[in-house]
PDB file of N, CA and C in Angstrom:
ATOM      1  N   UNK A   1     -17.006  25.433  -4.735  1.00  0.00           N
ATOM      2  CA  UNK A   1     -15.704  25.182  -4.157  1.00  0.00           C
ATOM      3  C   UNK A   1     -14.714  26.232  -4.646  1.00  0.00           C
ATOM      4  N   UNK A   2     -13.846  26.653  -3.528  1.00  0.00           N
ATOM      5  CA  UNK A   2     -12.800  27.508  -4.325  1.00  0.00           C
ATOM      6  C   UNK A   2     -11.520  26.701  -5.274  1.00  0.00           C
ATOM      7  N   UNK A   3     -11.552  27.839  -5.809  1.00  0.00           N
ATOM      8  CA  UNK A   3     -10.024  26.979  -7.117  1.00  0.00           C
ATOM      9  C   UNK A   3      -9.173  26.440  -6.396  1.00  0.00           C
ATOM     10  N   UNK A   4      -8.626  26.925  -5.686  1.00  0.00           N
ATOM     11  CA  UNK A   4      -7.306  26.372  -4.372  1.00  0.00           C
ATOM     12  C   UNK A   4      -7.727  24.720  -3.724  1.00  0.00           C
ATOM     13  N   UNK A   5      -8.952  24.872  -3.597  1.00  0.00           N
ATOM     14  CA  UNK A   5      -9.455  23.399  -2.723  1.00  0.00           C
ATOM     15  C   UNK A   5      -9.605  22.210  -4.325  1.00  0.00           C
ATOM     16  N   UNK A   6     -10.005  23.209  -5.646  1.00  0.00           N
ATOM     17  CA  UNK A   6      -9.820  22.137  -6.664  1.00  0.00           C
ATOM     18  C   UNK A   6      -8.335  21.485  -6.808  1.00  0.00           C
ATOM     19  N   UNK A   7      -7.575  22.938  -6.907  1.00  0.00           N
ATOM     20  CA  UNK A   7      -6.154  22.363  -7.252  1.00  0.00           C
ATOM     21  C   UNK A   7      -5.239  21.318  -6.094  1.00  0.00           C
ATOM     22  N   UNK A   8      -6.175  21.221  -4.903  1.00  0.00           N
ATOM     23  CA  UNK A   8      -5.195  20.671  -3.995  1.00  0.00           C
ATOM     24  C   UNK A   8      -5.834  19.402  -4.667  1.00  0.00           C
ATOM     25  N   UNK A   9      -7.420  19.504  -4.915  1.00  0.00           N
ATOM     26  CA  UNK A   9      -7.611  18.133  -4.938  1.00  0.00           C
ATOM     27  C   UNK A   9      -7.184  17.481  -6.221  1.00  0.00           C
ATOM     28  N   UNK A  10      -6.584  18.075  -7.381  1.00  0.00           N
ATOM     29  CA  UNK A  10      -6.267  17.507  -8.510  1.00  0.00           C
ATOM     30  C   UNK A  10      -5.124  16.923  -8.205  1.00  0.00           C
ATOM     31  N   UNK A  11      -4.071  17.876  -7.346  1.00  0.00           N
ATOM     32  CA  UNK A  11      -2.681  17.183  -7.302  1.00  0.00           C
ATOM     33  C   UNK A  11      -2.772  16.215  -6.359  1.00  0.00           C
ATOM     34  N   UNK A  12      -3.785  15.680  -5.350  1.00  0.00           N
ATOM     35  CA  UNK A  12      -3.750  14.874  -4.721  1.00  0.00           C
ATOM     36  C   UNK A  12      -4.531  13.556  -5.736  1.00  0.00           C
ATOM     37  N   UNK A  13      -5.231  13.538  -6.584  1.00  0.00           N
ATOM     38  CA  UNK A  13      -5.088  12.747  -7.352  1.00  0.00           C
ATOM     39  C   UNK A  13      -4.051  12.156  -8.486  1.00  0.00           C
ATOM     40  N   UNK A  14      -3.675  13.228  -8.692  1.00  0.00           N
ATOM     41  CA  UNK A  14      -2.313  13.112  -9.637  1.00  0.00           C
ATOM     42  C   UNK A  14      -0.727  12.366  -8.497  1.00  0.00           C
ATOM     43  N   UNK A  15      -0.904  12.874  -7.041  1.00  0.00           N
ATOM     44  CA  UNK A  15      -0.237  12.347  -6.256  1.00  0.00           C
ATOM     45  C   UNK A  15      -0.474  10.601  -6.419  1.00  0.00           C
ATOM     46  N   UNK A  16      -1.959  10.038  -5.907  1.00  0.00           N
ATOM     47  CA  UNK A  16      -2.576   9.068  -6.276  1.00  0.00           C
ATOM     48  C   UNK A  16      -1.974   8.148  -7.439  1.00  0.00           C
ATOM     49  N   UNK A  17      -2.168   8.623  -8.315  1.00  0.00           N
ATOM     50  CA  UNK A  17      -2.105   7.888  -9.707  1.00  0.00           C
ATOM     51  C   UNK A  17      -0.732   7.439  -9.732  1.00  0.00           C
ATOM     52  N   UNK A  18       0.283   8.068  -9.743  1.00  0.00           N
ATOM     53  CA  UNK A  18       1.656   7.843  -8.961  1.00  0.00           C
ATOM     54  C   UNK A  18       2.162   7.064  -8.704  1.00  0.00           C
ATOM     55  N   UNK A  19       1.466   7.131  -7.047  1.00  0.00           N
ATOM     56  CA  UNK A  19       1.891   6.080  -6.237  1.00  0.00           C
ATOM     57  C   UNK A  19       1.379   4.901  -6.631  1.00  0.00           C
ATOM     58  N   UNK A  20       0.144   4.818  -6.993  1.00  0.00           N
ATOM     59  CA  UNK A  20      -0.671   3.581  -7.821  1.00  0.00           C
ATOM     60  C   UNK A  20       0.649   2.959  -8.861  1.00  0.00           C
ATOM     61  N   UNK A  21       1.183   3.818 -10.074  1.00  0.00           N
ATOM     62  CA  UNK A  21       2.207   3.231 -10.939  1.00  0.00           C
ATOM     63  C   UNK A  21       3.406   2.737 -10.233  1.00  0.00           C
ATOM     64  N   UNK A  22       3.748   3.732  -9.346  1.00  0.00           N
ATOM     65  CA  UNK A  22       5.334   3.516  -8.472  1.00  0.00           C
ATOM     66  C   UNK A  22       5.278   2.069  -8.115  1.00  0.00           C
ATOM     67  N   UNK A  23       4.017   2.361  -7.098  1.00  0.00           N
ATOM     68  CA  UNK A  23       3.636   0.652  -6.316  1.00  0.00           C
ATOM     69  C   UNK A  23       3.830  -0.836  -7.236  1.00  0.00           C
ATOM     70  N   UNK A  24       2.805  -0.202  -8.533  1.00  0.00           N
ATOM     71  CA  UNK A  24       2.729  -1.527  -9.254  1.00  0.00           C
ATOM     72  C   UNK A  24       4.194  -2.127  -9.518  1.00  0.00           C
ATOM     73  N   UNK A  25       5.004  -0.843 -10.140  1.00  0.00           N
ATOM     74  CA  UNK A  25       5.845  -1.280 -10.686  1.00  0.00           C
ATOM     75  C   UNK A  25       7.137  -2.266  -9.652  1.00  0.00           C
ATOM     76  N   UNK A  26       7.106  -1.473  -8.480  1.00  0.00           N
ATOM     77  CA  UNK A  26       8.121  -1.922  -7.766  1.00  0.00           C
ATOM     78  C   UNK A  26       7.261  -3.427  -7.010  1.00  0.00           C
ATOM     79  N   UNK A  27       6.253  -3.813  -7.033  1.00  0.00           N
ATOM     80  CA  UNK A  27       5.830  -4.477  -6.403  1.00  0.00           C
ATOM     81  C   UNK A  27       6.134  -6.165  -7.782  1.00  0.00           C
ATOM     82  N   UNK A  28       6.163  -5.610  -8.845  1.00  0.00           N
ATOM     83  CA  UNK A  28       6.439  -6.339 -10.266  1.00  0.00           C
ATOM     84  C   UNK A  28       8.012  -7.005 -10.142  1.00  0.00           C
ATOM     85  N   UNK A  29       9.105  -5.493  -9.842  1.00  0.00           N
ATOM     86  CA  UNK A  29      10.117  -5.973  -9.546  1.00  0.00           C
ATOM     87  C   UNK A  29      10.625  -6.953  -8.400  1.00  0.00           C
ATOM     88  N   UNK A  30       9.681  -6.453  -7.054  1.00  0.00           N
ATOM     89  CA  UNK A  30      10.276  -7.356  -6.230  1.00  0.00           C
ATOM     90  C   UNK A  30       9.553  -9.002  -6.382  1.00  0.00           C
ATOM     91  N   UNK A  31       8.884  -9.172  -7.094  1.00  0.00           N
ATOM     92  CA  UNK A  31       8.512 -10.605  -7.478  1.00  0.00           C
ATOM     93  C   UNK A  31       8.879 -11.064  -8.907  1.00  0.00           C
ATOM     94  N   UNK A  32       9.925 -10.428 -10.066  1.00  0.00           N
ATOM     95  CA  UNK A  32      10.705 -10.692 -10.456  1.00  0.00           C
ATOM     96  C   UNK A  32      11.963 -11.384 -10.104  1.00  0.00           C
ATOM     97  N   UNK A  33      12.440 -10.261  -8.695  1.00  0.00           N
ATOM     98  CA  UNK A  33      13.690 -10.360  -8.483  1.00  0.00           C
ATOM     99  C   UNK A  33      13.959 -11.560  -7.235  1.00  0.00           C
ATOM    100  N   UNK A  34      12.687 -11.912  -7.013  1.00  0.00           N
ATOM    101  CA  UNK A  34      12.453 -12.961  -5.426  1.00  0.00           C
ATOM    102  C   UNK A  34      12.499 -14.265  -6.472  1.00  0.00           C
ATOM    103  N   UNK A  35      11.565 -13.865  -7.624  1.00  0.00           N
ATOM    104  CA  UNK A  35      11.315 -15.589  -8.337  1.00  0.00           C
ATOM    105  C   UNK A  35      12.742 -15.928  -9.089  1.00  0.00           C
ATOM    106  N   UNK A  36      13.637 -14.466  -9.551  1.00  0.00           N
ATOM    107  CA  UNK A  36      15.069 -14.747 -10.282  1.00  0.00           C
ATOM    108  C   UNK A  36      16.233 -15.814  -8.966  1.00  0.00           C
ATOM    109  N   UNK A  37      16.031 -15.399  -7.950  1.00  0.00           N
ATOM    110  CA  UNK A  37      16.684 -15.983  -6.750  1.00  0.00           C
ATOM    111  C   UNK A  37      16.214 -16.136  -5.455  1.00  0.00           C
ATOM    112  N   UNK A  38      15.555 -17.364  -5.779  1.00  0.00           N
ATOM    113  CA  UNK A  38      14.947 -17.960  -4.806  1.00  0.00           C
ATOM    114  C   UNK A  38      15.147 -18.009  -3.218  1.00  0.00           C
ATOM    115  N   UNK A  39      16.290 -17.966  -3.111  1.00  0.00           N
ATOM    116  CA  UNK A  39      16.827 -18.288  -1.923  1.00  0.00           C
ATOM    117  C   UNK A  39      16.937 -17.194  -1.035  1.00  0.00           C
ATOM    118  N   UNK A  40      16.674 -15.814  -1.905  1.00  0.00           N
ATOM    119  CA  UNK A  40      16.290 -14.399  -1.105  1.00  0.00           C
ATOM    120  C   UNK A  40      15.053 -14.629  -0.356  1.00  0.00           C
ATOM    121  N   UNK A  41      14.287 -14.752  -0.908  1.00  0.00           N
ATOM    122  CA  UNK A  41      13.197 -14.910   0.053  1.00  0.00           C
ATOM    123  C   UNK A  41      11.649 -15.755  -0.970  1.00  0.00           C
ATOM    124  N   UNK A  42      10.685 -16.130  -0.413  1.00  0.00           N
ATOM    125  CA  UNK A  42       9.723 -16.498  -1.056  1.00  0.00           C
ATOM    126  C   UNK A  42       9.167 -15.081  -2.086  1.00  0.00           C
ATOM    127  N   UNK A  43       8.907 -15.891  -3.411  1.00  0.00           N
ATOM    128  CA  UNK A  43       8.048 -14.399  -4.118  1.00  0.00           C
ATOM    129  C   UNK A  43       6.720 -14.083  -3.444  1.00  0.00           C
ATOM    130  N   UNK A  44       5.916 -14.853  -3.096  1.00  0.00           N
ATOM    131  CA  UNK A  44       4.510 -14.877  -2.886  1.00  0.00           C
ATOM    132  C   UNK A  44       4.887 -13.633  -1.232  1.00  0.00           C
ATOM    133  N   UNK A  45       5.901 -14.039  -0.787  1.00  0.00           N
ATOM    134  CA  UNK A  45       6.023 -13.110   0.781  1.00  0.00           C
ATOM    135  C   UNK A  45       6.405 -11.839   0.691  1.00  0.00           C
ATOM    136  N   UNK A  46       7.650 -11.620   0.099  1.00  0.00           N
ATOM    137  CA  UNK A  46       8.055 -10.381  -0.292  1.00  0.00           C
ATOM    138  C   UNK A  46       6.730  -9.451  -1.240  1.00  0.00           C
ATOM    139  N   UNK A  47       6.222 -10.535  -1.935  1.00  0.00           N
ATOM    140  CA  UNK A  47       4.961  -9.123  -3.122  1.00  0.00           C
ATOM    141  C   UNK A  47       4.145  -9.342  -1.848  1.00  0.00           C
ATOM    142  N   UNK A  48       3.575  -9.779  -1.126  1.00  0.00           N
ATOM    143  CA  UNK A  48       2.632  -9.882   0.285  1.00  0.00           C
ATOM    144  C   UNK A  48       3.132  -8.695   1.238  1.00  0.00           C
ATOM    145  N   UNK A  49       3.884  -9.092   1.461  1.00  0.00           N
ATOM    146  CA  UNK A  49       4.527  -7.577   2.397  1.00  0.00           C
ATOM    147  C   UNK A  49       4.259  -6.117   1.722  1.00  0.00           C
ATOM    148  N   UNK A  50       4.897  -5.880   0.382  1.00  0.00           N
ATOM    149  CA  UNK A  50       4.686  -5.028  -0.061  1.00  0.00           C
ATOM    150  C   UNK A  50       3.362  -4.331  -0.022  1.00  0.00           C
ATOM    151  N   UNK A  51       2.472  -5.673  -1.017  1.00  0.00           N
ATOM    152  CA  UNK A  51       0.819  -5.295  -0.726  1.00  0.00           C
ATOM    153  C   UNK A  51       0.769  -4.702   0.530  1.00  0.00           C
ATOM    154  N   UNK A  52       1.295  -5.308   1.421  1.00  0.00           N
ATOM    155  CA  UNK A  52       0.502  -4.687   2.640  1.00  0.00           C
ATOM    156  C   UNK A  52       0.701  -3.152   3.020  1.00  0.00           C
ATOM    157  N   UNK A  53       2.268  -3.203   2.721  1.00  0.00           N
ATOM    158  CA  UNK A  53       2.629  -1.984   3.180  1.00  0.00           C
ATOM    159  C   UNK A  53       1.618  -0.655   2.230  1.00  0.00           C
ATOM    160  N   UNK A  54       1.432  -1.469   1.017  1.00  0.00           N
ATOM    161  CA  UNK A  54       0.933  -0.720  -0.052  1.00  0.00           C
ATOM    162  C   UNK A  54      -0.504  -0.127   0.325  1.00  0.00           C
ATOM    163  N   UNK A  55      -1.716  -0.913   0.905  1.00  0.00           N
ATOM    164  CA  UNK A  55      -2.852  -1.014   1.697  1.00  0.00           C
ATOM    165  C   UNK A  55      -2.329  -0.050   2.094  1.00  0.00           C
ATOM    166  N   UNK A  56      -1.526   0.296   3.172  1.00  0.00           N
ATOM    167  CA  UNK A  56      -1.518   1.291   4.515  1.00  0.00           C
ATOM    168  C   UNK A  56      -1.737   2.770   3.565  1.00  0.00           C
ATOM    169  N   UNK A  57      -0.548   2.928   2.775  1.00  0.00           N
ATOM    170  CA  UNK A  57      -0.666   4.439   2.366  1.00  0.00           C
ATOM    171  C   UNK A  57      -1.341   4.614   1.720  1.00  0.00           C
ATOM    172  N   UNK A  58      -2.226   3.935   1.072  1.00  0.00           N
ATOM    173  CA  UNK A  58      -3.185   4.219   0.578  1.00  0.00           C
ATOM    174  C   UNK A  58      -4.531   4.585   1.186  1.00  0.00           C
ATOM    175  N   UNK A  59      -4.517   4.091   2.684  1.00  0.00           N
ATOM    176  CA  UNK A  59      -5.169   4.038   3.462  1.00  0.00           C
ATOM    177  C   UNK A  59      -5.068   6.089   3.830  1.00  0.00           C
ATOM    178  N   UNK A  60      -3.949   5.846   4.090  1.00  0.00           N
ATOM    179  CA  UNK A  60      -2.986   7.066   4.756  1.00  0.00           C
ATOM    180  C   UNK A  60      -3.898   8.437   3.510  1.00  0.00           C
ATOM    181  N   UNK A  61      -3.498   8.394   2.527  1.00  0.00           N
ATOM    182  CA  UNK A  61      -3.926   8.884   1.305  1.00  0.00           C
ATOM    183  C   UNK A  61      -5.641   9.437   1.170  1.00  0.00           C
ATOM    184  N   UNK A  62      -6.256   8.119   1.370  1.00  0.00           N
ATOM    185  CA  UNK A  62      -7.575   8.393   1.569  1.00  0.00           C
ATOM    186  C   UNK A  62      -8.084   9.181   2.410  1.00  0.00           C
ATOM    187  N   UNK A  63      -7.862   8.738   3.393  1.00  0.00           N
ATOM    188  CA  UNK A  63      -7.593  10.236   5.041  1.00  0.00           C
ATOM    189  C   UNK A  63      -7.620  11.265   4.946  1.00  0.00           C
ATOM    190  N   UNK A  64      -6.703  11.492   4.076  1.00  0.00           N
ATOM    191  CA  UNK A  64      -5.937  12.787   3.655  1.00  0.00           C
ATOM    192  C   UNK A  64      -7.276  13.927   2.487  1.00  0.00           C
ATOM    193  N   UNK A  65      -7.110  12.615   1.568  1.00  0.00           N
ATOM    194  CA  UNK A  65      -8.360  13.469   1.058  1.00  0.00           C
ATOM    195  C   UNK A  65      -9.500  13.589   1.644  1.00  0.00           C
ATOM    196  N   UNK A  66     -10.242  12.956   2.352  1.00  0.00           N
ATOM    197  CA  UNK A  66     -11.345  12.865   3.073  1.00  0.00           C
ATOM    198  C   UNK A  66     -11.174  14.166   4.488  1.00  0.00           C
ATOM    199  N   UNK A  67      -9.746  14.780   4.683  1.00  0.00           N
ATOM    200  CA  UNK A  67     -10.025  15.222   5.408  1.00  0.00           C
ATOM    201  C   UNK A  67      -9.983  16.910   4.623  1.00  0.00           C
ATOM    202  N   UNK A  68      -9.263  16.871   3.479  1.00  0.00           N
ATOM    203  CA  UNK A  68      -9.132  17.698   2.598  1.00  0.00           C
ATOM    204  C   UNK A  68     -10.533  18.522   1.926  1.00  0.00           C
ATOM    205  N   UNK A  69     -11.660  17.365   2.076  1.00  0.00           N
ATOM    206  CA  UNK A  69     -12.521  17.487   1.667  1.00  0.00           C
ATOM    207  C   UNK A  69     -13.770  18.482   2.144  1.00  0.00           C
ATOM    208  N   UNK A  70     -13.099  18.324   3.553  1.00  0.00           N
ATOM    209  CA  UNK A  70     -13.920  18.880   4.377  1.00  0.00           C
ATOM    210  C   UNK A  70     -14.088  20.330   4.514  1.00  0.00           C
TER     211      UNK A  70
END
């Protein structure tokens, strides 16, 4: 493999790892901040949504490398 196709693929893991922390964390807060005041919305729905949205780019992500790969 050339160095260029390593380095894309390191920073696309390092991209990865990231979004993995970003996600957790904000996905922590918004079921903090749903269970602090209830009446915003259910916790279990708001961290559900997120998950989901979370699924997609990760989805999106995988693609990316898989097509990177090629």
């Amino acid at each position: 493999m050339p160095t260029t196709t390593l380095i894309v693929f390191a920073l696309v893991l390092f991209v990865a790892l990231l979004l993995v922390l970003v996600s957790g964390l904000v996905l922590v807060g918004l079921a903090y901040v749903t269970h602090r005041h209830p009446r915003l919305e259910k916790p279990l729905g708001v961290a559900g949504s997120f998950a989901g949205v979370f699924v997609a780019a990760v989805a999106v992500l995988v693609a990316v490398v898989a097509l990177a790969a090629q």
